[in-house]
Protein backbone atom coordinates (compact mmCIF):
# COMPACT_ATOMS: atom_id res chain seq x y z
CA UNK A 1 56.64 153.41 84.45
CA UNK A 2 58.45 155.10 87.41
CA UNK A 3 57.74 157.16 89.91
CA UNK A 4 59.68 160.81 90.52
CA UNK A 5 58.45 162.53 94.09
CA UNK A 6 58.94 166.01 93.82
CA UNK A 7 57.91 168.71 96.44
CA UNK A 8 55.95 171.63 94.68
CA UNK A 9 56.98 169.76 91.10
CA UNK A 10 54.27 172.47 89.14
CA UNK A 11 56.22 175.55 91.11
CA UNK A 12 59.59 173.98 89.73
CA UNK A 13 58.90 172.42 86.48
CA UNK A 14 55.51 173.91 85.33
CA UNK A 15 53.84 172.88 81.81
CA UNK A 16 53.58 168.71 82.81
CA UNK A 17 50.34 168.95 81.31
CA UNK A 18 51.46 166.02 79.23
CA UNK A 19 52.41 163.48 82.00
CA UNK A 20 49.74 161.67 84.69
CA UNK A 21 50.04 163.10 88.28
CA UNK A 22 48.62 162.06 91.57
CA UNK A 23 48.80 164.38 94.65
CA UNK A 24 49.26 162.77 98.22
CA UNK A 25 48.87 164.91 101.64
CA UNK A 26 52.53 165.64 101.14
CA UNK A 27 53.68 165.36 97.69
CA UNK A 28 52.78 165.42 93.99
CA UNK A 29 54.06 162.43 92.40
CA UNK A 30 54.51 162.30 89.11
CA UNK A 31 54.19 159.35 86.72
CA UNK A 32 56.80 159.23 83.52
CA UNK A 33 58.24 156.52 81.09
CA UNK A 34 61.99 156.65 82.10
CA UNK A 35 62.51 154.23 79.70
CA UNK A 36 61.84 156.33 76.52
CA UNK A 37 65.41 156.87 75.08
CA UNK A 38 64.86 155.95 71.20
CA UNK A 39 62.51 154.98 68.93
CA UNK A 40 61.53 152.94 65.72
CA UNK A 41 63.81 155.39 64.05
CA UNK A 42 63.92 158.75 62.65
CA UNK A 43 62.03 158.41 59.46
CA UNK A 44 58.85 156.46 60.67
CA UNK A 45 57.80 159.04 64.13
CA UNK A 46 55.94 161.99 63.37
CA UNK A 47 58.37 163.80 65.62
CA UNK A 48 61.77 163.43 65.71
CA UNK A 49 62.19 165.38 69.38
CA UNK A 50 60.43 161.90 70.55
CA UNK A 51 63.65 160.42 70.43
CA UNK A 52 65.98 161.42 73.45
CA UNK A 53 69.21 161.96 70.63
CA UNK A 54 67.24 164.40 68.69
CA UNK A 55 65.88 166.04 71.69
CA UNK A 56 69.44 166.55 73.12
CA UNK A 57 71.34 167.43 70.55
CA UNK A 58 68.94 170.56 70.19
CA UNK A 59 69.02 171.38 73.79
CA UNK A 60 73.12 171.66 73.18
CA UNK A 61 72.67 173.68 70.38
CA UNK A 62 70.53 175.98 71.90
CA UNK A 63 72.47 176.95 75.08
CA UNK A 64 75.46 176.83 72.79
CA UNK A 65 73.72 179.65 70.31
CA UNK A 66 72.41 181.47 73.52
CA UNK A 67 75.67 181.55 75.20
CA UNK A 68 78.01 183.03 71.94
CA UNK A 69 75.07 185.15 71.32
CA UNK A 70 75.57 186.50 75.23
CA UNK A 71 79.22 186.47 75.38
CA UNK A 72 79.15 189.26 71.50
CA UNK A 73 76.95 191.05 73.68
CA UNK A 74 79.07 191.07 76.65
CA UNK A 75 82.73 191.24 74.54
CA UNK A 76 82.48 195.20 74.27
CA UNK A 77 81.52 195.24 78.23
CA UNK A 78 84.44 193.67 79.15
CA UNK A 79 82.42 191.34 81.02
CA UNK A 80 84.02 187.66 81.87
CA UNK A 81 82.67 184.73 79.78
CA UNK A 82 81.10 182.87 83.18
CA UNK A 83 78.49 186.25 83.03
CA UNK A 84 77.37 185.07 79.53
CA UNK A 85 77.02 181.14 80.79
CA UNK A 86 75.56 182.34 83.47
CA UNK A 87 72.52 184.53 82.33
CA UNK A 88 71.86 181.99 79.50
CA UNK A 89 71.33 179.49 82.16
CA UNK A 90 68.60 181.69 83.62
CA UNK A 91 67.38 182.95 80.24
CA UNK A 92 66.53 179.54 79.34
CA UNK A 93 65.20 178.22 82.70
CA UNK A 94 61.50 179.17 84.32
CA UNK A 95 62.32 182.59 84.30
CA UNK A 96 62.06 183.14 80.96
CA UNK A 97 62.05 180.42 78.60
CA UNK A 98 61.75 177.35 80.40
CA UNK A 99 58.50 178.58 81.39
CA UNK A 100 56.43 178.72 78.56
CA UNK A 101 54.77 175.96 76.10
CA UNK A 102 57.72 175.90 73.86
CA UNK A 103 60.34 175.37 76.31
CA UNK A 104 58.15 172.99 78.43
CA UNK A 105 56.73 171.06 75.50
CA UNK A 106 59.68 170.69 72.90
CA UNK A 107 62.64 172.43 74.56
CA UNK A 108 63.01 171.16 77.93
CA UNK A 109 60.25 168.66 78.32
CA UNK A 110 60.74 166.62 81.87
CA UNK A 111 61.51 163.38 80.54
CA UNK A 112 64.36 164.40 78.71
CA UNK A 113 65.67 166.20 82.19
CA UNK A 114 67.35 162.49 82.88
CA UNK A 115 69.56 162.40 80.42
CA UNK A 116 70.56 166.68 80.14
CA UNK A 117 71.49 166.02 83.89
CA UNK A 118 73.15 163.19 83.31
CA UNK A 119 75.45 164.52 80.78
CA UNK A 120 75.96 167.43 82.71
CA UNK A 121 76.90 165.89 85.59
CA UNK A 122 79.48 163.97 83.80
CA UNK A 123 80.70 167.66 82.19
CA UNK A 124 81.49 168.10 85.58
CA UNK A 125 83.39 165.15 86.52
CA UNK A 126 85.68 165.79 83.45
CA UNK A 127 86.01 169.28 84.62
CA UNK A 128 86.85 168.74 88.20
CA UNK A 129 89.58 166.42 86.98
CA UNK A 130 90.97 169.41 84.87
CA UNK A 131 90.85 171.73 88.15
CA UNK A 132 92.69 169.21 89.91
CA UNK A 133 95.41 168.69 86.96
CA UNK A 134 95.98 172.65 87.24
CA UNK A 135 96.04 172.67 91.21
CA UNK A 136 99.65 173.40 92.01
CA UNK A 137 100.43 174.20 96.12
CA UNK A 138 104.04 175.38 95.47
CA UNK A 139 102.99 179.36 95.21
CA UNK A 140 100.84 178.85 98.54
CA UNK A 141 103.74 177.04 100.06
CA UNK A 142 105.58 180.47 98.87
CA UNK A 143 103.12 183.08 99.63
CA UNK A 144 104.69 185.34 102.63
CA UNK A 145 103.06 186.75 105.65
CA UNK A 146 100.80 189.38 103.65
CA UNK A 147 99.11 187.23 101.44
CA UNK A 148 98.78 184.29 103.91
CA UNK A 149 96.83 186.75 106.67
CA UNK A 150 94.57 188.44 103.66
CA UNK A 151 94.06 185.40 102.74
CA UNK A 152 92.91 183.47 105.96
CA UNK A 153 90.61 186.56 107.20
CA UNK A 154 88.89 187.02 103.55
CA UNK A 155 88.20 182.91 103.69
CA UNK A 156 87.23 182.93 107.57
CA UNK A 157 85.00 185.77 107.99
CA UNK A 158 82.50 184.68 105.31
CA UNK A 159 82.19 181.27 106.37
CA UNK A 160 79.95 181.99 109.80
CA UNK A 161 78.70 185.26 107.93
CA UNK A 162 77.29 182.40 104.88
CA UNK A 163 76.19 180.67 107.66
CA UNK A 164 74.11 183.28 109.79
CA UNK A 165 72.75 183.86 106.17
CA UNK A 166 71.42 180.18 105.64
CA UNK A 167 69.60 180.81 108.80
CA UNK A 168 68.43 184.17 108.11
CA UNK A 169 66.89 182.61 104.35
CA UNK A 170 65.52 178.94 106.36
CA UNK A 171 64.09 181.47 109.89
CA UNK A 172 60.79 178.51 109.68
CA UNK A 173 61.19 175.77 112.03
CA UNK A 174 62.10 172.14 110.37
CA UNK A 175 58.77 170.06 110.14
CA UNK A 176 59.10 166.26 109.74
CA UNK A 177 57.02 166.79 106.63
CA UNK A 178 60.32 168.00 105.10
CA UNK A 179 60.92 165.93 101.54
CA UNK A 180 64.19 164.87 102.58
CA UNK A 181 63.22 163.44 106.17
CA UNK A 182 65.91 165.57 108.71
CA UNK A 183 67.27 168.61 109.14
CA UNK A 184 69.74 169.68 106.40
CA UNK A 185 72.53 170.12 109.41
CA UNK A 186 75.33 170.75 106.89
CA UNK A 187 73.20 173.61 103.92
CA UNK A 188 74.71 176.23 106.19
CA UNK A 189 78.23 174.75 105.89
CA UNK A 190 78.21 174.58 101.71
CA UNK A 191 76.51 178.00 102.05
CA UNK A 192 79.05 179.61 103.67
CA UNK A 193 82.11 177.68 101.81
CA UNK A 194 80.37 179.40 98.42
CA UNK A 195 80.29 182.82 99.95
CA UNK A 196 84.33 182.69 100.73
CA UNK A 197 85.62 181.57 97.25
CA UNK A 198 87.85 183.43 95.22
CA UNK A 199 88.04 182.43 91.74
CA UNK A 200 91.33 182.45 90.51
CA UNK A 201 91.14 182.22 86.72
CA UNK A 202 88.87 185.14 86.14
CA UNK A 203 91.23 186.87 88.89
CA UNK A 204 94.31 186.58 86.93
CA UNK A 205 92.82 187.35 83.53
CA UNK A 206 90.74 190.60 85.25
CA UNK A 207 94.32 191.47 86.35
CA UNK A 208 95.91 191.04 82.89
CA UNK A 209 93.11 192.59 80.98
CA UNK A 210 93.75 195.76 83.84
CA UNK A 211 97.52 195.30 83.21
CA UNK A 212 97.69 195.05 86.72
CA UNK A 213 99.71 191.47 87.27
CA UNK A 214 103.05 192.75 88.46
CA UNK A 215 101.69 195.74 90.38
CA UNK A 216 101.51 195.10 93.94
CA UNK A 217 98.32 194.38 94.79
CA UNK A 218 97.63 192.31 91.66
CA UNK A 219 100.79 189.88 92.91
CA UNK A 220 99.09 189.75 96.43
CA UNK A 221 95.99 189.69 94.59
CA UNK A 222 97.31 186.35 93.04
CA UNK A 223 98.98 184.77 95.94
CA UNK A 224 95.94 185.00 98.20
CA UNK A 225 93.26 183.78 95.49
CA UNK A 226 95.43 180.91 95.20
CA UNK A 227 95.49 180.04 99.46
CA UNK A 228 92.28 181.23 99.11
CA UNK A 229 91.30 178.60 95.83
CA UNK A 230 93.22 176.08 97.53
CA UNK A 231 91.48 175.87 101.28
CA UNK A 232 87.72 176.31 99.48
CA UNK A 233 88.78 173.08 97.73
CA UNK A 234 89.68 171.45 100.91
CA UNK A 235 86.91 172.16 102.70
CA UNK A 236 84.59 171.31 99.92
CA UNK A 237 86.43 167.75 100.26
CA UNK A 238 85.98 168.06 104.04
CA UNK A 239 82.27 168.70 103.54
CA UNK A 240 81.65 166.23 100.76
CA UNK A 241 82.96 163.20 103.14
CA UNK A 242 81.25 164.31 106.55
CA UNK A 243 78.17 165.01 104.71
CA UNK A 244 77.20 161.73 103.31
CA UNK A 245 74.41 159.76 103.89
CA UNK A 246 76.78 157.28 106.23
CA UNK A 247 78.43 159.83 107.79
CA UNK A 248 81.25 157.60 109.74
CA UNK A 249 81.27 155.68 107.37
CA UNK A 250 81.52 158.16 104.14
CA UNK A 251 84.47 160.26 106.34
CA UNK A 252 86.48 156.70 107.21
CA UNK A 253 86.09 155.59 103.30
CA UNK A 254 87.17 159.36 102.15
CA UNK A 255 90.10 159.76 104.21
CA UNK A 256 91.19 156.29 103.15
CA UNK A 257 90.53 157.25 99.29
CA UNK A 258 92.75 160.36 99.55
CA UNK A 259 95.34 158.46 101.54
CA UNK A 260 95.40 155.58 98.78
CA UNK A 261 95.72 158.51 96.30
CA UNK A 262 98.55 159.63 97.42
CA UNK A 263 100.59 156.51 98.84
CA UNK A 264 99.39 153.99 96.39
CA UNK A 265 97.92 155.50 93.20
CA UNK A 266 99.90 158.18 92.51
CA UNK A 267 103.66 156.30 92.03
CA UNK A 268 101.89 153.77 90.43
CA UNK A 269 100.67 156.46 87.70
CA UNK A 270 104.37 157.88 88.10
CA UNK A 271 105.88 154.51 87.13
CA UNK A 272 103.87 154.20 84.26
CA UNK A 273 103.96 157.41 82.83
CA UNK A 274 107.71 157.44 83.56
CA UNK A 275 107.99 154.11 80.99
CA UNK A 276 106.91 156.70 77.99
CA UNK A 277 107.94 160.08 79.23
CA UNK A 278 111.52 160.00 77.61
CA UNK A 279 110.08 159.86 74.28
CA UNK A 280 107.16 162.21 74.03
CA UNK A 281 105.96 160.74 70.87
CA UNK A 282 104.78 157.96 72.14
CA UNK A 283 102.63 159.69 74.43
CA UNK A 284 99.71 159.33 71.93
CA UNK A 285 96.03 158.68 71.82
CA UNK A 286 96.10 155.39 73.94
CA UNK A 287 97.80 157.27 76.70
CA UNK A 288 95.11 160.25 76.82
CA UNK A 289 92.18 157.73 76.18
CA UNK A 290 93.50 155.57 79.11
CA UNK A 291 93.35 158.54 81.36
CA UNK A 292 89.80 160.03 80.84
CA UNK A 293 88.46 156.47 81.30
CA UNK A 294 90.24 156.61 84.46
CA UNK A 295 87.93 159.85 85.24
CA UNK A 296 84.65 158.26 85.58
CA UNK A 297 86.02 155.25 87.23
CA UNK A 298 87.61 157.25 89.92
CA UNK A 299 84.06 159.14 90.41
CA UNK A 300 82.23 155.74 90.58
CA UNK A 301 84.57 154.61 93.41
CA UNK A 302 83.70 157.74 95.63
CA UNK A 303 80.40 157.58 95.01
CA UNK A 304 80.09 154.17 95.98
CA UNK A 305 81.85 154.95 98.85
CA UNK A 306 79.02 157.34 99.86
CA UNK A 307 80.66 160.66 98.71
CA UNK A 308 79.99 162.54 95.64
CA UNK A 309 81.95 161.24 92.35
CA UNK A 310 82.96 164.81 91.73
CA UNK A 311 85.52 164.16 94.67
CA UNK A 312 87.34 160.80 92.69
CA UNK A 313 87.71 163.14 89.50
CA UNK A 314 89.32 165.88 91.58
CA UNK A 315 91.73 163.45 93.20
CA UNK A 316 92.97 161.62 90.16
CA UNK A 317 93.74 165.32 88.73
CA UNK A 318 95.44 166.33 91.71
CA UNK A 319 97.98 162.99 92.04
CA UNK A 320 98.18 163.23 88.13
CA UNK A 321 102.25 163.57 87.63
CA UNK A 322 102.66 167.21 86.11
CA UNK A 323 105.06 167.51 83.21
CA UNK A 324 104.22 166.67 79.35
CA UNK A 325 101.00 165.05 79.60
CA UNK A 326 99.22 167.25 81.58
CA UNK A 327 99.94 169.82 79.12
CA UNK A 328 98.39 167.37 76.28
CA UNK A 329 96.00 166.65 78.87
CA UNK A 330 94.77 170.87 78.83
CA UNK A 331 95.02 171.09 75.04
CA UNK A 332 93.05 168.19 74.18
CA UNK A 333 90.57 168.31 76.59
CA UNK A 334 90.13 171.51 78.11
CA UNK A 335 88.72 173.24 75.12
CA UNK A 336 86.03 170.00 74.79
CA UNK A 337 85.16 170.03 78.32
CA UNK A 338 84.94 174.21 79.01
CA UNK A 339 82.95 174.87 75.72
CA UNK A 340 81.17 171.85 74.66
CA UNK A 341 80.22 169.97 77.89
CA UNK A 342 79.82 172.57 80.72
CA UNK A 343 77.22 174.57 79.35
CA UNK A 344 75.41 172.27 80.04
CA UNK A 345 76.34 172.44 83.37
CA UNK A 346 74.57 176.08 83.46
CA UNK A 347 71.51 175.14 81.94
CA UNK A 348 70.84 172.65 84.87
CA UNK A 349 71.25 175.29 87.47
CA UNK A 350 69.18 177.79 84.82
CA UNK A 351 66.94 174.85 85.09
CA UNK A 352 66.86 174.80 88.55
CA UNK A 353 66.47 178.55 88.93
CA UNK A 354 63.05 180.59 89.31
CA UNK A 355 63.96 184.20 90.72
CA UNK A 356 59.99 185.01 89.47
CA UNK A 357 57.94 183.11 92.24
CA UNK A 358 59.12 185.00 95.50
CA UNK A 359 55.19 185.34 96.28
CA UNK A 360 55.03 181.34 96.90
CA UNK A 361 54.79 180.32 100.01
CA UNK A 362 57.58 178.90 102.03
CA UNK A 363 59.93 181.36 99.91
CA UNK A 364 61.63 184.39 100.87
CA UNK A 365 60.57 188.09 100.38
CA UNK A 366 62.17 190.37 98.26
CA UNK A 367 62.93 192.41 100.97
CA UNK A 368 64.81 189.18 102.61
CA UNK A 369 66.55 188.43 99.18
CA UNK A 370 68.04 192.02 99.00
CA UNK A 371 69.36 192.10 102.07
CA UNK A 372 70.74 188.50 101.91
CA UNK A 373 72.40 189.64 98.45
CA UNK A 374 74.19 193.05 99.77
CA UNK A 375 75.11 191.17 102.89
CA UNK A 376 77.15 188.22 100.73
CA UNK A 377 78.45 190.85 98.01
CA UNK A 378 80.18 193.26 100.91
CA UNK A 379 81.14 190.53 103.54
CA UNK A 380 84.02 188.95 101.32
CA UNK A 381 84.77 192.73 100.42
CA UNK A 382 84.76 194.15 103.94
CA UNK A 383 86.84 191.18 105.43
CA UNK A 384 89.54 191.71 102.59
CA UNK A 385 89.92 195.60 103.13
CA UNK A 386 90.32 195.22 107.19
CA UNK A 387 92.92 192.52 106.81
CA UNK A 388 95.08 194.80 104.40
CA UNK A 389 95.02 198.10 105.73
CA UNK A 390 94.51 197.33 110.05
CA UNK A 391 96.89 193.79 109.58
CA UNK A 392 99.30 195.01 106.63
CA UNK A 393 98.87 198.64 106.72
CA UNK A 394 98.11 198.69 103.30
CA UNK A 395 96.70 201.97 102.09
CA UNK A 396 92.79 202.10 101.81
CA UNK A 397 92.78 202.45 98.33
CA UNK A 398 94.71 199.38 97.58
CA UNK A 399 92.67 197.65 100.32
CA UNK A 400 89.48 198.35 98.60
CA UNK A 401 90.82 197.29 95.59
CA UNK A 402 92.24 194.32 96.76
CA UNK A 403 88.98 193.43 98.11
CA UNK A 404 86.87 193.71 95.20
CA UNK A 405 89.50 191.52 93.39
CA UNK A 406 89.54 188.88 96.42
CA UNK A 407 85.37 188.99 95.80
CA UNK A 408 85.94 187.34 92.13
CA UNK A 409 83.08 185.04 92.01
CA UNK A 410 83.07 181.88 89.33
CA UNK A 411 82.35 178.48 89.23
CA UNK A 412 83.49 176.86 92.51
CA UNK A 413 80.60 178.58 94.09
CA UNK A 414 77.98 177.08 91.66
CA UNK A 415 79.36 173.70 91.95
CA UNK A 416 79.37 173.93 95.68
CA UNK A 417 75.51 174.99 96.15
CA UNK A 418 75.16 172.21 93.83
CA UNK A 419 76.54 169.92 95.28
CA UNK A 420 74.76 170.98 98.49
CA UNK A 421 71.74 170.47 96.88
CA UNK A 422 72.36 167.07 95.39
CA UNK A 423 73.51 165.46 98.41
CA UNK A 424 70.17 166.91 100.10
CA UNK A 425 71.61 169.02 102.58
CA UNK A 426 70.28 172.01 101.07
CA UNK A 427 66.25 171.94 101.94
CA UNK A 428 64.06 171.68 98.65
CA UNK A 429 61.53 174.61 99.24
CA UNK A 430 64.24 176.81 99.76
CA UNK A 431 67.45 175.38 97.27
CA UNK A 432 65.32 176.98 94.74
CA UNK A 433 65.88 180.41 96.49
CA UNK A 434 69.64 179.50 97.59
CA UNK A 435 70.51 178.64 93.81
CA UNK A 436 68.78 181.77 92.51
CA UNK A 437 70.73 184.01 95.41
CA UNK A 438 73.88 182.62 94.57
CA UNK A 439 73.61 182.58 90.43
CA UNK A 440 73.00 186.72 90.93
CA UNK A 441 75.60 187.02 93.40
CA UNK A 442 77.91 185.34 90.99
CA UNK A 443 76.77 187.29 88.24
CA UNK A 444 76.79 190.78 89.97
CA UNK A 445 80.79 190.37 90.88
CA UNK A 446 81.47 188.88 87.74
CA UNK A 447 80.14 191.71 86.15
CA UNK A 448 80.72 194.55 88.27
CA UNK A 449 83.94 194.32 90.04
CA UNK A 450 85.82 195.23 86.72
CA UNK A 451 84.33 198.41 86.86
CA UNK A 452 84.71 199.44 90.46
CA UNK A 453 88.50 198.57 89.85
CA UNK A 454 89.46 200.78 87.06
CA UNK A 455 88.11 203.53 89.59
């Protein structure tokens, strides 16, 4: 038997009727068989959802239904895909679902949360590898004047602004009875790197489906989601490495990783790809299997270093030589990884996500949550608009266009505040509120800023 310590555990995972518990002053603690992967087989249990295989392969089936269900219903919107993953997260966490018998009993019972987070959390590995394959600086190292100032005031602006807003939702002093044991110094840094993103994908397809790509403010549009895209992914690095649990240590080790990258790694991976590159048949399934066992390795060796092993993946993608493999690379993997794997991804944080239980104490008020919301959705926008017409003298029409295009919301932000909360610098009582804040902020751009454009 183990032992999982989990702060308000029946406020985040209710229906554990079926496992032992024991409160302390603090803490309930809750007693469950970790070891309970597979049984006697499939044919002699009386219930095949004992079994952790079973068990999993219908929780991928059912956020895979609930998603393609979503995403019909969204199609004649013209709402982006990450909308549908998104609300099926929620739909089938505590809001809805999640928190009655049948999702706590059969569907997402908390013994099988071990292995769902697992394999998400390796979905996510495999997909920061595949942002870092597609990271290319040549178009920032381009970008002129205009795009580089939009760029840099939309990115700096909402950083203390996320910050001031971390405060605003954690206004309680820090008690030492605090689950993770100090003050989470750096939740107001991750917050505010989530608030400044701009994601770029759903940028350039909004501008495509709008026709708007070689218009002007759809090619600045571009070039300053891309600076923009490219400095939230340094300072997620940044924060990652000064943010470990050894923090000298963790930044020394990280800046030494990167540096071995780049000096080391990356002509070594050169050389050998070089030995097969002139005939690009014999770039075959040894080649592509060699290199996606190279993913979790390179995530093992940052977090062992202290950092999280989301950075190693991102690295190896970045100092992967572009040319003919990375494209195999995309059209093998990227379907595998985007539709099969991170779903799952989304039904953690849906997991993790209660917007119902504002009335619990320690969380915030509606009131609070509202204004936190309208403040995040308009700083990005605000910033954006004064940079292009006061800096550029861009008209305001184009400026509030451009800004509601620069406030693109997507993934990045998710992974960040999850990351935040993983590495415990995001306090427990109120990562809850923080996930459920950001998931609707994500989710109101995504879904709204498509509209306000074709105005």
């Amino acid at each position: 038997m183990a032992y999982s310590v989990l702060c308000n555990a029946t406020m985040l995972l209710p229906g554990l009727d079926w496992c032992q518990k024991r409160k302390t002053p603090n803490y309930l603690v809750i007693c469950y068989n970790k070891t309970l992967t597979h049984d006697t087989g499939l044919w002699q249990v009386a219930n095949a959802l004992d079994s952790s295989l079973p068990l999993f392969a219908l929780q991928l089936v059912t956020i895979l239904v609930m998603n393609r269900l979503l995403m019909l219903l969204f199609r004649p919107l013209g709402l982006p895909r990450i909308s549908a993953e998104i609300l099926g997260g929620v739909i089938l966490g505590p809001s809805f679902i999640g928190s009655s018998k049948v999702g706590t009993l059969y569907l997402f019972p908390f013994r099988s949360l071990l292995t769902l987070e697992t394999i998400g959390n390796l979905s996510l590995i495999y997909y920061m590898f595949l942002v870092g394959l597609e990271l290319d600086i040549k178009p920032a190292m381009r970008a002129g004047k205009k795009p580089l100032s939009i760029a840099l005031v939309s990115l700096l602006i909402p950083i203390p602004v996320g910050y001031a807003l971390h405060r605003l939702m954690n206004n309680e002093p820090y008690d030492n009875d605090d689950l993770y044991g100090s003050r989470p110094r750096y939740g107001p840094i991750f917050w505010g790197i989530a608030l400044a993103t701009t994601n770029f994908p759903d940028l350039a397809r909004i501008l495509s489906d709008l026709k708007l790509l070689h218009s002007e403010v759809g090619r600045i549009a571009l070039s300053s989601a891309v600076i923009t895209d490219l400095f939230s992914w340094v300072l997620l690095v940044v924060a990652i490495a000064t943010a470990g649990d050894g923090e000298a240590f963790t930044i020394v080790s990280s800046i030494f990783f990167v540096a071995m990258c780049f000096c080391a790694v990356r002509p070594v991976l050169a050389w050998l790809i070089s030995l097969t590159s002139k005939d690009i048949d014999r770039l075959g399934e040894y080649h592509i299997c060699f290199v996606l066992a190279l993913v979790p390795f390179f995530g093992f060796i940052t977090d062992s270093l202290g950092s999280q092993s989301i950075l190693g993946a991102f690295m190896l993608g970045v100092i992967m030589p572009k040319g003919e493999l990375k494209n195999i690379l995309m059209e093998k993997v990227e379907d595998f990884v985007s539709g099969l794997l991170m779903p799952l991804f989304f039904l953690i944080i849906g997991l993790r996500t209660d917007p119902v239980k504002f009335n619990v104490p320690g969380s915030i008020t509606v009131t609070t949550y509202i204004i936190i919301l309208i403040s995040a959705f308009c700083t990005k926008i605000i910033s954006t608009f004064m940079a292009s017409v006061c800096l550029n003298r861009m008209s305001p029409r184009d400026g509030l266009a451009l800004g509601f295009l620069m406030n693109t919301k997507g993934l990045l932000a998710l992974i960040i505040i999850s990351v935040g909360r993983d590495l415990k610098k995001l306090k427990l009582r109120r990562s809850r509120d923080k996930s459920y804040a950001n998931k609707a902020l994500k989710w109101t751009n995504s879904s709204i800023c498509q509209f306000i454009i074709r105005l």
